[in-house]
Protein backbone atom coordinates (compact mmCIF):
# COMPACT_ATOMS: atom_id res chain seq x y z
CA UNK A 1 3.30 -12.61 -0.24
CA UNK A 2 2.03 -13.34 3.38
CA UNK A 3 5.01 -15.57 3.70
CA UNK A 4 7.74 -13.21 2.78
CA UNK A 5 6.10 -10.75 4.54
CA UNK A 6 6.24 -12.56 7.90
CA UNK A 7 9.78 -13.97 6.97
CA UNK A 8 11.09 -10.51 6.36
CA UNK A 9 8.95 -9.44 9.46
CA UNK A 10 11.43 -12.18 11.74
CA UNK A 11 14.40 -11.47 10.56
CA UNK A 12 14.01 -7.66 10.93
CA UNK A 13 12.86 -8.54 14.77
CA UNK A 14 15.99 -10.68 15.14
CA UNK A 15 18.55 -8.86 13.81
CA UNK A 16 17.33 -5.69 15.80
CA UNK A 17 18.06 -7.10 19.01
CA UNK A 18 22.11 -6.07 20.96
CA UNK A 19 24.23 -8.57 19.49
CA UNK A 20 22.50 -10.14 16.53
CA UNK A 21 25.30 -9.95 14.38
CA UNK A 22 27.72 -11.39 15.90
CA UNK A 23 25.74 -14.26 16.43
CA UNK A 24 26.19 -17.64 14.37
CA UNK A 25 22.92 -18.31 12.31
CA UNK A 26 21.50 -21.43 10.36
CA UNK A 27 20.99 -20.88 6.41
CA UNK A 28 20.52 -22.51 3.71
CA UNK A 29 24.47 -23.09 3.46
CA UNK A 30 24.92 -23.96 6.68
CA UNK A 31 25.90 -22.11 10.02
CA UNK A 32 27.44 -18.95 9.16
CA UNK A 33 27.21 -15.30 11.05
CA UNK A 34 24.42 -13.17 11.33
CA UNK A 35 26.31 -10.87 9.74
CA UNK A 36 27.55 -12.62 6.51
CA UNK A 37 24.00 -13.66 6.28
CA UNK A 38 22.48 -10.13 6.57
CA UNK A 39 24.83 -9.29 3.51
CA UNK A 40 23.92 -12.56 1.49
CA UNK A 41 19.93 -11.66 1.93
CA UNK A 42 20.57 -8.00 0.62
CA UNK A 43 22.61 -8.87 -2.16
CA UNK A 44 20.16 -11.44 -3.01
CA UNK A 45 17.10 -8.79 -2.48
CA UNK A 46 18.79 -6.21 -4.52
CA UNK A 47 18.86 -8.71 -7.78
CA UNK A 48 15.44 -9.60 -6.97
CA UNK A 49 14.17 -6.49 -6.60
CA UNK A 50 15.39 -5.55 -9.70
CA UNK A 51 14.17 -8.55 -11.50
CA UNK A 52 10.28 -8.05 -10.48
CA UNK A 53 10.53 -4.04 -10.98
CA UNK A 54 12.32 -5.31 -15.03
CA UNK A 55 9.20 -7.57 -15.10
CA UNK A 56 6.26 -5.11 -14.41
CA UNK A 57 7.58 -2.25 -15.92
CA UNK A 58 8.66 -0.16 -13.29
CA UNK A 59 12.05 2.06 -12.62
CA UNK A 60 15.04 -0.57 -12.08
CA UNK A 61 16.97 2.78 -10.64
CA UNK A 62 17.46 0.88 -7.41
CA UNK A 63 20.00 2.89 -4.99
CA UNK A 64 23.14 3.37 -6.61
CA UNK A 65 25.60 2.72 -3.19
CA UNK A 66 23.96 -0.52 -2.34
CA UNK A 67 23.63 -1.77 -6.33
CA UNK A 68 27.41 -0.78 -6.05
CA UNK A 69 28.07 -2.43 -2.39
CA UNK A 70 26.34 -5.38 -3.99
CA UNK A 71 28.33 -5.40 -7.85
CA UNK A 72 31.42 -5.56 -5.49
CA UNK A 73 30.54 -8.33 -3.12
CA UNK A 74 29.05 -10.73 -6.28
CA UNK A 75 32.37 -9.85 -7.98
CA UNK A 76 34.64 -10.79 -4.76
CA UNK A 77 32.28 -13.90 -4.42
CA UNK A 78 32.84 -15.31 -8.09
CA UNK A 79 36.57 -14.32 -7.40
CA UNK A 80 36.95 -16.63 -4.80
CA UNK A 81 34.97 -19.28 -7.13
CA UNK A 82 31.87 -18.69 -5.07
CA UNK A 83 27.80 -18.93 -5.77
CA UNK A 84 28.32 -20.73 -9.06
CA UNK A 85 25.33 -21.69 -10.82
CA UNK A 86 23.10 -19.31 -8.67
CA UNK A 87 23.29 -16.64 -10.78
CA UNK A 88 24.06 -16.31 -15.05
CA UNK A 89 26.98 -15.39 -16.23
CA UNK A 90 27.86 -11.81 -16.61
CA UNK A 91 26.09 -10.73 -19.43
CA UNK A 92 27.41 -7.15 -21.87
CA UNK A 93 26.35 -3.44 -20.20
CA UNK A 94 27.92 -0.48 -20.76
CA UNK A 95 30.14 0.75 -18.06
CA UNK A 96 28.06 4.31 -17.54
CA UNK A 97 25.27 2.06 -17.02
CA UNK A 98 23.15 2.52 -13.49
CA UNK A 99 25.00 0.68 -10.92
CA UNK A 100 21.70 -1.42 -10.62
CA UNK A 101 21.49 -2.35 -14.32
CA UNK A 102 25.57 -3.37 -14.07
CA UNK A 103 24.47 -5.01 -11.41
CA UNK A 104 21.95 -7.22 -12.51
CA UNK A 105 24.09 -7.54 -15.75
CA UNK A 106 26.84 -9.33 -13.61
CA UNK A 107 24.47 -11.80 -12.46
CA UNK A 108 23.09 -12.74 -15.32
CA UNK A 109 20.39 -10.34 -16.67
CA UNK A 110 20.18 -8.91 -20.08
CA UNK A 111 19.76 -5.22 -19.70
């Protein structure tokens, strides 16, 4: 926890400052910018976030414009044949579903 805390803690301080976004980065894919990477770490916190509040029993109502910013940027990414084997494959949810549980549906969850 004191880890991610102090991770999260850096990148918040770095991305705050004039220009961080338009900056090139390191990742674990290789140089990429800031940008691209600040999308890639919210898509990535939004499934997570999901998965631990599934796990301890808490609301997975996670807000419904980012779950929906982030259903459309996994489903560009596997259309461009992108972040295979990261994630399950899309797994059944109905369609009036939350946009969080549709969400972690397309990457792999079972609702």
């Amino acid at each position: 926890l004191e880890s991610f805390r102090t991770r999260v803690g850096r990148l918040r301080e770095l991305f705050a400052e004039a220009g961080a976004l338009e900056r090139v980065v390191p990742s674990p894919f290789g140089e990429m910018p800031a940008a691209v990477l600040v999308g890639m770490r919210s898509n990535e916190m939004m499934v997570h976030a999901w998965d631990v509040a599934r796990a301890t029993g808490q609301p997975t109502d996670l807000d419904p414009e980012l779950a929906e910013t982030s259903l459309a940027e996994f489903r560009a990414a596997r259309a461009r044949g992108l972040g295979a084997g990261m994630f399950g494959d899309p797994q059944p949810v109905p369609d009036t579903a939350p946009a969080a549980d549709r969400l972690a549906a397309y990457t792999g969850r079972t609702v």
